[in-house]
PDB file of N, CA and C in Angstrom:
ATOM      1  N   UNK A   1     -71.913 -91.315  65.139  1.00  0.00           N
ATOM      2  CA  UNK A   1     -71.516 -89.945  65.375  1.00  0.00           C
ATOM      3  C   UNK A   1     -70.924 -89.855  66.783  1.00  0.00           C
ATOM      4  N   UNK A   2     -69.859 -89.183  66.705  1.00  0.00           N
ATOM      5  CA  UNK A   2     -68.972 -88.649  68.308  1.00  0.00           C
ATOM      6  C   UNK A   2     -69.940 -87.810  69.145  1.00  0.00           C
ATOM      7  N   UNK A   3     -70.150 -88.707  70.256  1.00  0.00           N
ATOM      8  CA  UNK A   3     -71.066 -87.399  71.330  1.00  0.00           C
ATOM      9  C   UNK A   3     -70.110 -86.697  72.136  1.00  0.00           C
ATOM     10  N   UNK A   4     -70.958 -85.664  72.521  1.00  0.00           N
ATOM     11  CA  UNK A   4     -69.896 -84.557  73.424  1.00  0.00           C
ATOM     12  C   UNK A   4     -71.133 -84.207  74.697  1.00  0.00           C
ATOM     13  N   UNK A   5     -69.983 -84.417  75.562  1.00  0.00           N
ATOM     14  CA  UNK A   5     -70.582 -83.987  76.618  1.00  0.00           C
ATOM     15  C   UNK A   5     -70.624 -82.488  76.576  1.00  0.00           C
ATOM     16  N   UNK A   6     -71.648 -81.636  77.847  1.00  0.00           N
ATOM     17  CA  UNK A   6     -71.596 -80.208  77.870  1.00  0.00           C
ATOM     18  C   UNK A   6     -70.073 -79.427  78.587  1.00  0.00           C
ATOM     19  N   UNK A   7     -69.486 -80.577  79.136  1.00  0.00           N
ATOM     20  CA  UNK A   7     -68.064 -79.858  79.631  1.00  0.00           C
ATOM     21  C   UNK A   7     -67.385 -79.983  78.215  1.00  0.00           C
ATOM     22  N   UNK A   8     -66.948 -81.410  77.589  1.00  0.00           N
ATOM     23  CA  UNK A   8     -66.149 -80.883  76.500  1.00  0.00           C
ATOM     24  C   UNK A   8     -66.465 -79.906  75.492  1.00  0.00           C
ATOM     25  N   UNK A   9     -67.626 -79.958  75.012  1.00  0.00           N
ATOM     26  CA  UNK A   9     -68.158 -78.497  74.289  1.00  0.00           C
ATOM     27  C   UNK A   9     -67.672 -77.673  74.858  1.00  0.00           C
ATOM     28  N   UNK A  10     -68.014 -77.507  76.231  1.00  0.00           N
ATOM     29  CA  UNK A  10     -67.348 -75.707  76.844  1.00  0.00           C
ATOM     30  C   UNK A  10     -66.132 -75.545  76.752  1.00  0.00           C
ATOM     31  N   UNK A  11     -64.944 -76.886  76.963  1.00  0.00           N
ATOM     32  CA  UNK A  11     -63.591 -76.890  76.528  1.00  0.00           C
ATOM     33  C   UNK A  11     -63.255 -76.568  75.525  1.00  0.00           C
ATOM     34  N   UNK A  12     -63.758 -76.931  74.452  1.00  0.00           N
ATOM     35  CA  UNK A  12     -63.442 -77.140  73.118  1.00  0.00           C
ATOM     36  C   UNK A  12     -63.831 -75.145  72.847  1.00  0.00           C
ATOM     37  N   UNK A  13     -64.846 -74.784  73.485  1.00  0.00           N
ATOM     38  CA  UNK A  13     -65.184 -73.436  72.790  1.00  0.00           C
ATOM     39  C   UNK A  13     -64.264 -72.664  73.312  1.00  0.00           C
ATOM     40  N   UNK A  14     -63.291 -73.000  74.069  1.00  0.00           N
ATOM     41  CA  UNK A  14     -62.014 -71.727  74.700  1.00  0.00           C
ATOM     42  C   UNK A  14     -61.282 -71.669  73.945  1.00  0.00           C
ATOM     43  N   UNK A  15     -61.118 -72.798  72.664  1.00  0.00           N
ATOM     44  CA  UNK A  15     -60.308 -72.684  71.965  1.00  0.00           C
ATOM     45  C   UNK A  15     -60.763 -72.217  70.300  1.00  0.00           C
ATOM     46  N   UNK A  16     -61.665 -71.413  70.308  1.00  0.00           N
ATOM     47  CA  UNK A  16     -62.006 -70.430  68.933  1.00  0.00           C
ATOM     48  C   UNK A  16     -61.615 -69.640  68.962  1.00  0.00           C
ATOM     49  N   UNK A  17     -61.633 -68.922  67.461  1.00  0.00           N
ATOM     50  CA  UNK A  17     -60.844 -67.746  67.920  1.00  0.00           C
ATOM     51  C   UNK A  17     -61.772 -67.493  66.711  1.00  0.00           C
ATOM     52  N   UNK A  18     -61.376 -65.836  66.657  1.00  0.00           N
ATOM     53  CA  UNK A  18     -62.227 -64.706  65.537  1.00  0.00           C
ATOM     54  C   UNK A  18     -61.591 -64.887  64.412  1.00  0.00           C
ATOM     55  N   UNK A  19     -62.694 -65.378  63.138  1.00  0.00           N
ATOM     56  CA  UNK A  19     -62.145 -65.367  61.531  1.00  0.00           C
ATOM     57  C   UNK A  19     -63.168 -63.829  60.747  1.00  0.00           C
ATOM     58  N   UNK A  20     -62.588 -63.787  59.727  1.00  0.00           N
ATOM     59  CA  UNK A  20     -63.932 -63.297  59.131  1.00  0.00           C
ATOM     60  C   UNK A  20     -64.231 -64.010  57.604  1.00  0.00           C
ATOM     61  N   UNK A  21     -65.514 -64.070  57.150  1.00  0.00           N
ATOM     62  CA  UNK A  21     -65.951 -64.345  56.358  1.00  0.00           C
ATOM     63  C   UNK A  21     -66.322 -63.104  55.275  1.00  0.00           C
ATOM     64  N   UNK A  22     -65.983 -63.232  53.942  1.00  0.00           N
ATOM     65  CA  UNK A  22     -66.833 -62.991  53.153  1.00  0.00           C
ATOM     66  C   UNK A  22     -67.667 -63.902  51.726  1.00  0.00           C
ATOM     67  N   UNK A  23     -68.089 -63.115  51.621  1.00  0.00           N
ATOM     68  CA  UNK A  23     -69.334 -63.673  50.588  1.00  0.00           C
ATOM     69  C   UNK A  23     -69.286 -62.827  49.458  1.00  0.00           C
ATOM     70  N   UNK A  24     -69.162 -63.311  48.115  1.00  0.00           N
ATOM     71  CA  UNK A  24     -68.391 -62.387  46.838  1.00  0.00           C
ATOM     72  C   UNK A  24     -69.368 -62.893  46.026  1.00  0.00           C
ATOM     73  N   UNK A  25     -70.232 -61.737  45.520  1.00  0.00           N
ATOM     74  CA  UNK A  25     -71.117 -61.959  44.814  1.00  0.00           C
ATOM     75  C   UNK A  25     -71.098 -61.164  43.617  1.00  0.00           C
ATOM     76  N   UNK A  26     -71.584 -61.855  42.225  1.00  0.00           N
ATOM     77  CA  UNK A  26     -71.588 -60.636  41.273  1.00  0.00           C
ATOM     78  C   UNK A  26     -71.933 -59.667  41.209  1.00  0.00           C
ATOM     79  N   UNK A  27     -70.824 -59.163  40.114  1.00  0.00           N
ATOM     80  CA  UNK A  27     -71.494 -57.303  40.507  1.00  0.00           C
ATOM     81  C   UNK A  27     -71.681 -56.604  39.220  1.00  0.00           C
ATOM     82  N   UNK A  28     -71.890 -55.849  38.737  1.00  0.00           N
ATOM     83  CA  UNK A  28     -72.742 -55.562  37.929  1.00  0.00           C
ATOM     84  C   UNK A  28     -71.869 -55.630  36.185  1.00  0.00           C
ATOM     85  N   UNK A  29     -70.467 -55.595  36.567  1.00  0.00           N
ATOM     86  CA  UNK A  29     -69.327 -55.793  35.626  1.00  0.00           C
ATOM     87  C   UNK A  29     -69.219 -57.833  34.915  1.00  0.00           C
ATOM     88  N   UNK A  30     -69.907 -58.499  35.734  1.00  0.00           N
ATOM     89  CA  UNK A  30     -69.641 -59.911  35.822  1.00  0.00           C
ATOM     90  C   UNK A  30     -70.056 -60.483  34.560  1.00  0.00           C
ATOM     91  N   UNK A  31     -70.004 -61.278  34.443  1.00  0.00           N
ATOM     92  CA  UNK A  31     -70.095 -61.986  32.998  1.00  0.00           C
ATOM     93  C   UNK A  31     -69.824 -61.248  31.996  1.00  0.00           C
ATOM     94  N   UNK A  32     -68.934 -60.153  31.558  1.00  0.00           N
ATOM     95  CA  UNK A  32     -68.511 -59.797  30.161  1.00  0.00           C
ATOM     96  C   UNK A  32     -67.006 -60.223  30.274  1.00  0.00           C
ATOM     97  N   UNK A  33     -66.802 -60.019  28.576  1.00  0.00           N
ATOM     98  CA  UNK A  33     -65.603 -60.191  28.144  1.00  0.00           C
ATOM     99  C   UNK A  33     -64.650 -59.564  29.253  1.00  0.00           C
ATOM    100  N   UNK A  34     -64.537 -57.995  28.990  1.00  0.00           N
ATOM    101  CA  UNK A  34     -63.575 -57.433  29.901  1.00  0.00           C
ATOM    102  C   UNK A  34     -63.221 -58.131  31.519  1.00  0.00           C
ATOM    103  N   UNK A  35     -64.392 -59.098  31.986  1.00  0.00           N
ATOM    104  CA  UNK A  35     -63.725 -59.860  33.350  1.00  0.00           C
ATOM    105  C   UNK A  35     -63.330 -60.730  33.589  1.00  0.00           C
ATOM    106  N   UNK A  36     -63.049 -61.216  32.198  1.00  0.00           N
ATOM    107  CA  UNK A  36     -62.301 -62.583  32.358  1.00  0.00           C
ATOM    108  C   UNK A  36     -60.741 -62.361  32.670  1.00  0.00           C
ATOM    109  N   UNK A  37     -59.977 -61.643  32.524  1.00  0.00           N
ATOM    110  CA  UNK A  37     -58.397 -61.071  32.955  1.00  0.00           C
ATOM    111  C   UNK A  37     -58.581 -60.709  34.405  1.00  0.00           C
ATOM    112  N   UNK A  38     -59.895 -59.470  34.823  1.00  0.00           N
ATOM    113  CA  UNK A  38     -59.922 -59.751  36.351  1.00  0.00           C
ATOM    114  C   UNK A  38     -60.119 -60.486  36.980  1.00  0.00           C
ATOM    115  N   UNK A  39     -60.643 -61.418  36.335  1.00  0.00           N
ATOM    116  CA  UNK A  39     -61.292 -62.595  37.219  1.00  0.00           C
ATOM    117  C   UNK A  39     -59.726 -63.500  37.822  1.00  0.00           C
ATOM    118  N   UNK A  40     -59.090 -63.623  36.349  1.00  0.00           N
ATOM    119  CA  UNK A  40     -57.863 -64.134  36.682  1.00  0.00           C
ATOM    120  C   UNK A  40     -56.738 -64.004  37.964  1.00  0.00           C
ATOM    121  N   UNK A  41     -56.863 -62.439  37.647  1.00  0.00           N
ATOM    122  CA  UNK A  41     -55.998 -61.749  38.658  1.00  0.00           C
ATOM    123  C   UNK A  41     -56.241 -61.714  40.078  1.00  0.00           C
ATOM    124  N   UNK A  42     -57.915 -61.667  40.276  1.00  0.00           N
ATOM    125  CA  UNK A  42     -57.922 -62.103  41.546  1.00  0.00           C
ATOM    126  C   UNK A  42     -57.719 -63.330  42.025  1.00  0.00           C
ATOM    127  N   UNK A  43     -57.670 -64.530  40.897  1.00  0.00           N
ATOM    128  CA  UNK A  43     -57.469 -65.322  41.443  1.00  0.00           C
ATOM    129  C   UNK A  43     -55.829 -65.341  42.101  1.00  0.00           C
ATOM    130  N   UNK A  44     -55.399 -65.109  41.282  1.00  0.00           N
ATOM    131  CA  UNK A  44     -53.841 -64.729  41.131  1.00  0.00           C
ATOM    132  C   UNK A  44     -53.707 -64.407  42.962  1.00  0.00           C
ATOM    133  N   UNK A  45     -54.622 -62.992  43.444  1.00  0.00           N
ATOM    134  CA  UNK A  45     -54.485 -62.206  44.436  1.00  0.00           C
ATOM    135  C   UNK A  45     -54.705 -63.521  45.268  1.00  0.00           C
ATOM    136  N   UNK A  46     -55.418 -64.398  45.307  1.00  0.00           N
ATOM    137  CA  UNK A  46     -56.273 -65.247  46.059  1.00  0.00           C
ATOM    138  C   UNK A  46     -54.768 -66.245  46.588  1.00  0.00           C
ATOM    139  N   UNK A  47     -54.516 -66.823  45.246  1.00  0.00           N
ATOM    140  CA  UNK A  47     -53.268 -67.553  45.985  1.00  0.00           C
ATOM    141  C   UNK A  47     -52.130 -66.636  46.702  1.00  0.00           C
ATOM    142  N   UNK A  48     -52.138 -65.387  46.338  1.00  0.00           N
ATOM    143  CA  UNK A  48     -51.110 -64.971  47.108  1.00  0.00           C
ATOM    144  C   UNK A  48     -51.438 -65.112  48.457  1.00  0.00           C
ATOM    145  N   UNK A  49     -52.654 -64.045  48.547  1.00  0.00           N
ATOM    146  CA  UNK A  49     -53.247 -64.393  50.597  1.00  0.00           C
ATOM    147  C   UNK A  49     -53.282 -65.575  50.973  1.00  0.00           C
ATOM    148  N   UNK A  50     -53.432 -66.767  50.137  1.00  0.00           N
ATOM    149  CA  UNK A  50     -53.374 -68.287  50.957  1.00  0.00           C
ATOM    150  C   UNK A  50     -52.001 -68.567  51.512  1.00  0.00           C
ATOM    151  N   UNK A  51     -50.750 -68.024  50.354  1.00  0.00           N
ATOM    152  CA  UNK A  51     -49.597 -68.227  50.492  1.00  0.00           C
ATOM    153  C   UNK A  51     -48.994 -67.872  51.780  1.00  0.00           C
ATOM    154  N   UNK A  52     -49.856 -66.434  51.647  1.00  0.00           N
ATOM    155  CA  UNK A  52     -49.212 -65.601  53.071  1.00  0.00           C
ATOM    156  C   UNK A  52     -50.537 -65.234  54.538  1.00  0.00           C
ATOM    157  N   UNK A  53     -50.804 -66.894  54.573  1.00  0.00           N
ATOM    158  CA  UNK A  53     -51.608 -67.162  55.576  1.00  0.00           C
ATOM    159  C   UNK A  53     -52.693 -66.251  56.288  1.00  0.00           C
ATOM    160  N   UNK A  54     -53.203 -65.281  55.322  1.00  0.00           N
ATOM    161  CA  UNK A  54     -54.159 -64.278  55.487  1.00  0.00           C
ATOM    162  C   UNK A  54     -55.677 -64.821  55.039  1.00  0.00           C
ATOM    163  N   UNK A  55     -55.844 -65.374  53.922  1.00  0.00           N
ATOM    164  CA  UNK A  55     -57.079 -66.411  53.309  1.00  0.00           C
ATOM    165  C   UNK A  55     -56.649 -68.082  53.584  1.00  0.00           C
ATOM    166  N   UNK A  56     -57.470 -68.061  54.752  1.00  0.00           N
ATOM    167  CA  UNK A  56     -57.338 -69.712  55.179  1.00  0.00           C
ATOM    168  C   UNK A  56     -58.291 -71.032  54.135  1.00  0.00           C
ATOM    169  N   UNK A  57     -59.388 -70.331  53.980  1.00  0.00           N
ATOM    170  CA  UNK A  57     -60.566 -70.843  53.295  1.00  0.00           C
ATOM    171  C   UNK A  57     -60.939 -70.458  51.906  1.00  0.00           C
ATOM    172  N   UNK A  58     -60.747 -70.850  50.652  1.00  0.00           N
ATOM    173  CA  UNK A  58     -61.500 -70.077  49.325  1.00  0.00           C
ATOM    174  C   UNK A  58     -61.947 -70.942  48.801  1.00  0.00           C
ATOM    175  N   UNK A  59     -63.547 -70.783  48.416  1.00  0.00           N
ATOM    176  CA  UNK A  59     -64.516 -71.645  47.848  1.00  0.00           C
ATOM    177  C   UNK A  59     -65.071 -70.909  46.540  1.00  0.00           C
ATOM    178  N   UNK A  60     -64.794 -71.002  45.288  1.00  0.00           N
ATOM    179  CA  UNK A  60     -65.320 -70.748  44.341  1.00  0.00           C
ATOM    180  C   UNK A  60     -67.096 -71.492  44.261  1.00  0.00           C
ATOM    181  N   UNK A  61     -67.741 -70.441  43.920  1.00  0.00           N
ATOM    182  CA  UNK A  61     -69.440 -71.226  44.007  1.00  0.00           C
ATOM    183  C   UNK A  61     -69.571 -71.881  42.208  1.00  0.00           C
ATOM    184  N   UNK A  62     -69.823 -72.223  42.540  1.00  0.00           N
ATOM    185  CA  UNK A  62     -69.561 -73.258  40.954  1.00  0.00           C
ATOM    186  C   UNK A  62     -71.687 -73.350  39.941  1.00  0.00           C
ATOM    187  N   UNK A  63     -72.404 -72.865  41.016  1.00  0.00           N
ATOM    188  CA  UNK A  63     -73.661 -72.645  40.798  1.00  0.00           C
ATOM    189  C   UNK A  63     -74.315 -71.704  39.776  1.00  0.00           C
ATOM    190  N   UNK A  64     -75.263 -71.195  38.953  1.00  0.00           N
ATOM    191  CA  UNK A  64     -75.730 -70.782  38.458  1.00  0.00           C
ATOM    192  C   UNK A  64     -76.074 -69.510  39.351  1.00  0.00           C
ATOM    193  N   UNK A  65     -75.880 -69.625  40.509  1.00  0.00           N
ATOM    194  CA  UNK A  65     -76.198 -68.023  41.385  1.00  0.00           C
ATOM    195  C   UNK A  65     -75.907 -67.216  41.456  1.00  0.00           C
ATOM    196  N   UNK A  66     -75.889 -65.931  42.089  1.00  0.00           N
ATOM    197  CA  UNK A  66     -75.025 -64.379  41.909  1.00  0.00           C
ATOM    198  C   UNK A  66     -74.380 -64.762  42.816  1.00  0.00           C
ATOM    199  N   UNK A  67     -74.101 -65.961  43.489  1.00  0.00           N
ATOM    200  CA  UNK A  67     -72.706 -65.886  44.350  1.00  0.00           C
ATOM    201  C   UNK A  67     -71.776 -66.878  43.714  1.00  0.00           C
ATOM    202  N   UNK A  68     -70.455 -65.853  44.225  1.00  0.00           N
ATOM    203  CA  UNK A  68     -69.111 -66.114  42.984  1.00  0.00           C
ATOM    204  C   UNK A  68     -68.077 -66.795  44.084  1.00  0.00           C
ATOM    205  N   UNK A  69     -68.248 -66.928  45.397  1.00  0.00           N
ATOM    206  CA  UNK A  69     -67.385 -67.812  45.994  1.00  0.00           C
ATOM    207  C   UNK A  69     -67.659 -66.888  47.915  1.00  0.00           C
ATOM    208  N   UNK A  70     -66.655 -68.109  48.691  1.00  0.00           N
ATOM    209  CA  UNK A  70     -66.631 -67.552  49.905  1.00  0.00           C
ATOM    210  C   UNK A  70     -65.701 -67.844  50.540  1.00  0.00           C
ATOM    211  N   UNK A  71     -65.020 -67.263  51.517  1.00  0.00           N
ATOM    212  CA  UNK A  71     -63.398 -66.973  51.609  1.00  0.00           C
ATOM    213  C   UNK A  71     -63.728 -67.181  53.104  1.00  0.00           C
ATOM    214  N   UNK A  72     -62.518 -67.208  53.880  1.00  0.00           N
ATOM    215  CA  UNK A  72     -62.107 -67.405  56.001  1.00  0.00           C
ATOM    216  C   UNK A  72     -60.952 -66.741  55.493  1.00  0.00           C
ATOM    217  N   UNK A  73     -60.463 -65.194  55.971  1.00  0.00           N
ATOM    218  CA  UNK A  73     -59.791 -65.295  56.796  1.00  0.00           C
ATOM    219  C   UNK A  73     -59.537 -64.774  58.093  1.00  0.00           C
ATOM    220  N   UNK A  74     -58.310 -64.723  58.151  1.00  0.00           N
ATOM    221  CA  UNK A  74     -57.355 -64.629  60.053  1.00  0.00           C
ATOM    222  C   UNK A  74     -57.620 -63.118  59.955  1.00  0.00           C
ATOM    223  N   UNK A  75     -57.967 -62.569  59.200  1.00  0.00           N
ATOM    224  CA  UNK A  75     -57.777 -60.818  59.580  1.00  0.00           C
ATOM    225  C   UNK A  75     -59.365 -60.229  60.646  1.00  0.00           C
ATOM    226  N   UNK A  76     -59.273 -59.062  60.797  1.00  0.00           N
ATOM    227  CA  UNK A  76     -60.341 -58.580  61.731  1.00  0.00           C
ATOM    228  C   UNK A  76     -61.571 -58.075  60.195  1.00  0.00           C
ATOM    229  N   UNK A  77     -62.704 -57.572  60.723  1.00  0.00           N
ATOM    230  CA  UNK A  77     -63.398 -57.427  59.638  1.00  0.00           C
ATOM    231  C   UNK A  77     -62.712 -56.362  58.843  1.00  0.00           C
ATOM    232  N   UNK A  78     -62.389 -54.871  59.333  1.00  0.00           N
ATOM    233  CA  UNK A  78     -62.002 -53.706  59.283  1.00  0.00           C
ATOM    234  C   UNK A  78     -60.794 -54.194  58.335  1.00  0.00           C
ATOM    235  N   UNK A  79     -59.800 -54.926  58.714  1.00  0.00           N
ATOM    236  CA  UNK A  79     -58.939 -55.668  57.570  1.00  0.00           C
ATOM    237  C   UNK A  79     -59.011 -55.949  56.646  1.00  0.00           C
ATOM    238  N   UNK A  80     -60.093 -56.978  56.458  1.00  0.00           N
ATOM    239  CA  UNK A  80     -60.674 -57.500  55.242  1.00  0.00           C
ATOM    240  C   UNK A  80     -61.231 -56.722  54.504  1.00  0.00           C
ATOM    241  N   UNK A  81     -61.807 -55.962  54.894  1.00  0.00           N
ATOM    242  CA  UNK A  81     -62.381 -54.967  54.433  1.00  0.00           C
ATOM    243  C   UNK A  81     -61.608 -54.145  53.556  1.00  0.00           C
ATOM    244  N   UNK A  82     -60.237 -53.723  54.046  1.00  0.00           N
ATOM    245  CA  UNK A  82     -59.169 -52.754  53.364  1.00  0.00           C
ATOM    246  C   UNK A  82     -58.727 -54.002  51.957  1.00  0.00           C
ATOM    247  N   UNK A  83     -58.752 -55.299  52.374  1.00  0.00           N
ATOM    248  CA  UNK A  83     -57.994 -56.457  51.375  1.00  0.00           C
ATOM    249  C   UNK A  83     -58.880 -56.104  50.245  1.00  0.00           C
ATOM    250  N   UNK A  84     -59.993 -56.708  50.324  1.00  0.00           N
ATOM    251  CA  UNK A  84     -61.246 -56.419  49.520  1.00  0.00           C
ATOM    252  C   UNK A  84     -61.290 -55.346  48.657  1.00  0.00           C
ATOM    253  N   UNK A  85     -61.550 -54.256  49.289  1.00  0.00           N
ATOM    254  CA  UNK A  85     -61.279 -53.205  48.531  1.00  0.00           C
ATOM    255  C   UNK A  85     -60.061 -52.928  47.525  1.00  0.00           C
ATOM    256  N   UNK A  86     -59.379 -53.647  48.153  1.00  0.00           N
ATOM    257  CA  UNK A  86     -58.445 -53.229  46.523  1.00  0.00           C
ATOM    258  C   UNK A  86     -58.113 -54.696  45.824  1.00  0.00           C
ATOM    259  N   UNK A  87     -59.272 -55.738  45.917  1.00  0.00           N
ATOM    260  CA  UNK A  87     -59.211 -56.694  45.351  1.00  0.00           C
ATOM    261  C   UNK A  87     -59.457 -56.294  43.497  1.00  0.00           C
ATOM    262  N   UNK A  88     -58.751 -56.742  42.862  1.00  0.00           N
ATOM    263  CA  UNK A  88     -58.887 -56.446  41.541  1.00  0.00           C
ATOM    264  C   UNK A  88     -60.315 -56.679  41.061  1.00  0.00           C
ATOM    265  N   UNK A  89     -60.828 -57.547  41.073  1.00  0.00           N
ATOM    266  CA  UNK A  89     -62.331 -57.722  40.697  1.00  0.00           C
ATOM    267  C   UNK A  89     -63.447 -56.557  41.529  1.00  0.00           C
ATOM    268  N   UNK A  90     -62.983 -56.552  42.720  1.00  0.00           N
ATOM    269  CA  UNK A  90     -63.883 -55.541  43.120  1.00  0.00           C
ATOM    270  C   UNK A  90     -63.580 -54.263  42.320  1.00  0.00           C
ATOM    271  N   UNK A  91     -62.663 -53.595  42.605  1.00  0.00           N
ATOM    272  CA  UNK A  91     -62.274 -52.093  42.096  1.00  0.00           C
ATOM    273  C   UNK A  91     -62.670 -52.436  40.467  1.00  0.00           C
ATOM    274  N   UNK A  92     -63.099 -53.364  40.084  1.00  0.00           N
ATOM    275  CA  UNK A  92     -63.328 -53.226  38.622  1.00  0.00           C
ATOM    276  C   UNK A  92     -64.943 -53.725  38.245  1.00  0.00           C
ATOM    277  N   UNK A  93     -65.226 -53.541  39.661  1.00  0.00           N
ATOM    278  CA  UNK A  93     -67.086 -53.899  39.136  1.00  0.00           C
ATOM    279  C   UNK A  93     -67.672 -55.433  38.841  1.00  0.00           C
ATOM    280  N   UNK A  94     -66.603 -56.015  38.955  1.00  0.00           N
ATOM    281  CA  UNK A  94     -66.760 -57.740  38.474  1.00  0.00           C
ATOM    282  C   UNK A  94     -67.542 -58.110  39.638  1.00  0.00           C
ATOM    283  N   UNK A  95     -66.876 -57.697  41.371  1.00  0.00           N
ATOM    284  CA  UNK A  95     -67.662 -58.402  42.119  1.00  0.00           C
ATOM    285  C   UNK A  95     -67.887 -57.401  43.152  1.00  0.00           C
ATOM    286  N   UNK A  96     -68.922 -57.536  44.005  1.00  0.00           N
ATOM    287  CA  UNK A  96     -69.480 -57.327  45.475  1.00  0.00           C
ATOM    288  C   UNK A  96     -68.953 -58.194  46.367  1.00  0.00           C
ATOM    289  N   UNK A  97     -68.991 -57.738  47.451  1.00  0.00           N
ATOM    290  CA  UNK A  97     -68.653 -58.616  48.901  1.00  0.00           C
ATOM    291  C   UNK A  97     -69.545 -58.030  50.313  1.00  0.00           C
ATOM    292  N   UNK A  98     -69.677 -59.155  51.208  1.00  0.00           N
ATOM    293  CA  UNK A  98     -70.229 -58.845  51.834  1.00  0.00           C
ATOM    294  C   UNK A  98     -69.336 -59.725  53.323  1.00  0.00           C
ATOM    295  N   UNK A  99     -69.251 -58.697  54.266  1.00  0.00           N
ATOM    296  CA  UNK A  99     -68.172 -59.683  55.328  1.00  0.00           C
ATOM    297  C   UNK A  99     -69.686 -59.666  56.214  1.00  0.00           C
ATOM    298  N   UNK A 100     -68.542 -61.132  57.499  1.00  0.00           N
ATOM    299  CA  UNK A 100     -69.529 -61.540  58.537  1.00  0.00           C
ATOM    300  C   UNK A 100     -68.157 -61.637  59.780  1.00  0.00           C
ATOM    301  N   UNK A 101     -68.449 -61.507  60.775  1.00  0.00           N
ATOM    302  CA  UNK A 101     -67.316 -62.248  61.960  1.00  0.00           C
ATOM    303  C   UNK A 101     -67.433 -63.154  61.743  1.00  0.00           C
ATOM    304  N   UNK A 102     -66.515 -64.007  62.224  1.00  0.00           N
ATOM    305  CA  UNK A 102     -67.599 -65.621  62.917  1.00  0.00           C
ATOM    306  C   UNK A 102     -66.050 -65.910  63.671  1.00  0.00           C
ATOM    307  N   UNK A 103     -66.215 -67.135  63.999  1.00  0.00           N
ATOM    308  CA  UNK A 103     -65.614 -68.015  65.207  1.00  0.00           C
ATOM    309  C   UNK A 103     -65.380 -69.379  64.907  1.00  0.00           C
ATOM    310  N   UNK A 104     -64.180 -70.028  65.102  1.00  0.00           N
ATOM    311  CA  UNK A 104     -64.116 -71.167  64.332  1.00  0.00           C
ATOM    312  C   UNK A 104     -62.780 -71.897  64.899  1.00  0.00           C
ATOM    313  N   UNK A 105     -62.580 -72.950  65.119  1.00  0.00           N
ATOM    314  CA  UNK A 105     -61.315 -73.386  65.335  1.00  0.00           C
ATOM    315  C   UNK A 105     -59.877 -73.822  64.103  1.00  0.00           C
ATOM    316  N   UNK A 106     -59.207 -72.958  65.443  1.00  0.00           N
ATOM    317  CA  UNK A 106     -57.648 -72.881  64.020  1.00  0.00           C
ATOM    318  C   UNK A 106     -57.046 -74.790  64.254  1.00  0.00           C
ATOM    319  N   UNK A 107     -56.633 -74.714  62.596  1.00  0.00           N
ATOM    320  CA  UNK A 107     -56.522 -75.610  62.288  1.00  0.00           C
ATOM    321  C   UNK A 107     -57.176 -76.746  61.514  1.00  0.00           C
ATOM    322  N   UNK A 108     -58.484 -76.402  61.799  1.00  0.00           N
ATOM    323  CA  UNK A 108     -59.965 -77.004  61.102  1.00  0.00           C
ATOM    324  C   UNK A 108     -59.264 -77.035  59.404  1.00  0.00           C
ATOM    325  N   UNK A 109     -59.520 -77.460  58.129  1.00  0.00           N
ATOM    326  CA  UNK A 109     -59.664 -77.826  56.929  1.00  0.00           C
ATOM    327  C   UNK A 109     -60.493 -78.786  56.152  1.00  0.00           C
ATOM    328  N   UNK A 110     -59.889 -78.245  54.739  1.00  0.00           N
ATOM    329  CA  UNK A 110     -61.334 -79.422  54.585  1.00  0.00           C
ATOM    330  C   UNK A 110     -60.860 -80.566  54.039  1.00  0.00           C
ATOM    331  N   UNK A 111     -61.536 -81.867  54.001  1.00  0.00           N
ATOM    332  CA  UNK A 111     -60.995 -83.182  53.987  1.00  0.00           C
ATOM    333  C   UNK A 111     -60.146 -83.235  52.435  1.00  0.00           C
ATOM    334  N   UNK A 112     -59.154 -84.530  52.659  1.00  0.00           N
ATOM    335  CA  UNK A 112     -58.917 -84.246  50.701  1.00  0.00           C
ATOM    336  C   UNK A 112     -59.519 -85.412  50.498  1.00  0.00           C
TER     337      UNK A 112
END
């Protein structure tokens, strides 16, 4: 494992910047027939925001749990917040969300 000294850590932390997270959990519409077309569509919505560099991160949860996936992006919470809301699955009861700030370095991805 790469060690870090306490100066490069402090270097390295000038260069984070503010993401937000959410957390999309089922909602009370989820598992019927009628959400399988929303489900689609958000996905649909999903590649668009990747396209247009607004959703950096989307993780579908693939688990047996009430959580349905978890998203990064570049917007402020108050943003995401407006995205969300008129995410097709939400406005149709399929899913819940729940945002977080966080802090993270641009450019980070995940391995292929």
């Amino acid at each position: 494992m790469t060690r870090f000294s306490d100066e490069q850590m402090q270097a390295a932390m000038t260069q984070t910047r503010e993401y937000t997270v959410v957390v999309l959990e089922a909602g009370p519409q989820y598992g019927t027939e009628a959400a399988k077309p929303v489900i689609w569509e958000h996905g649909r919505r999903n590649f668009e925001l990747r396209a247009d560099g607004i959703l950096n991160i989307v993780c579908p949860i693939t688990d047996d749990s009430p959580l349905c996936g978890v998203g990064i992006f570049t917007g402020t919470a108050d943003d995401v917040r407006r995205i969300m809301d008129d995410d097709p699955g939400v406005r149709a009861g399929v899913f819940t969300y729940r945002i977080h700030p966080t802090r993270s370095f641009p450019g980070d991805a995940l391995q292929g």
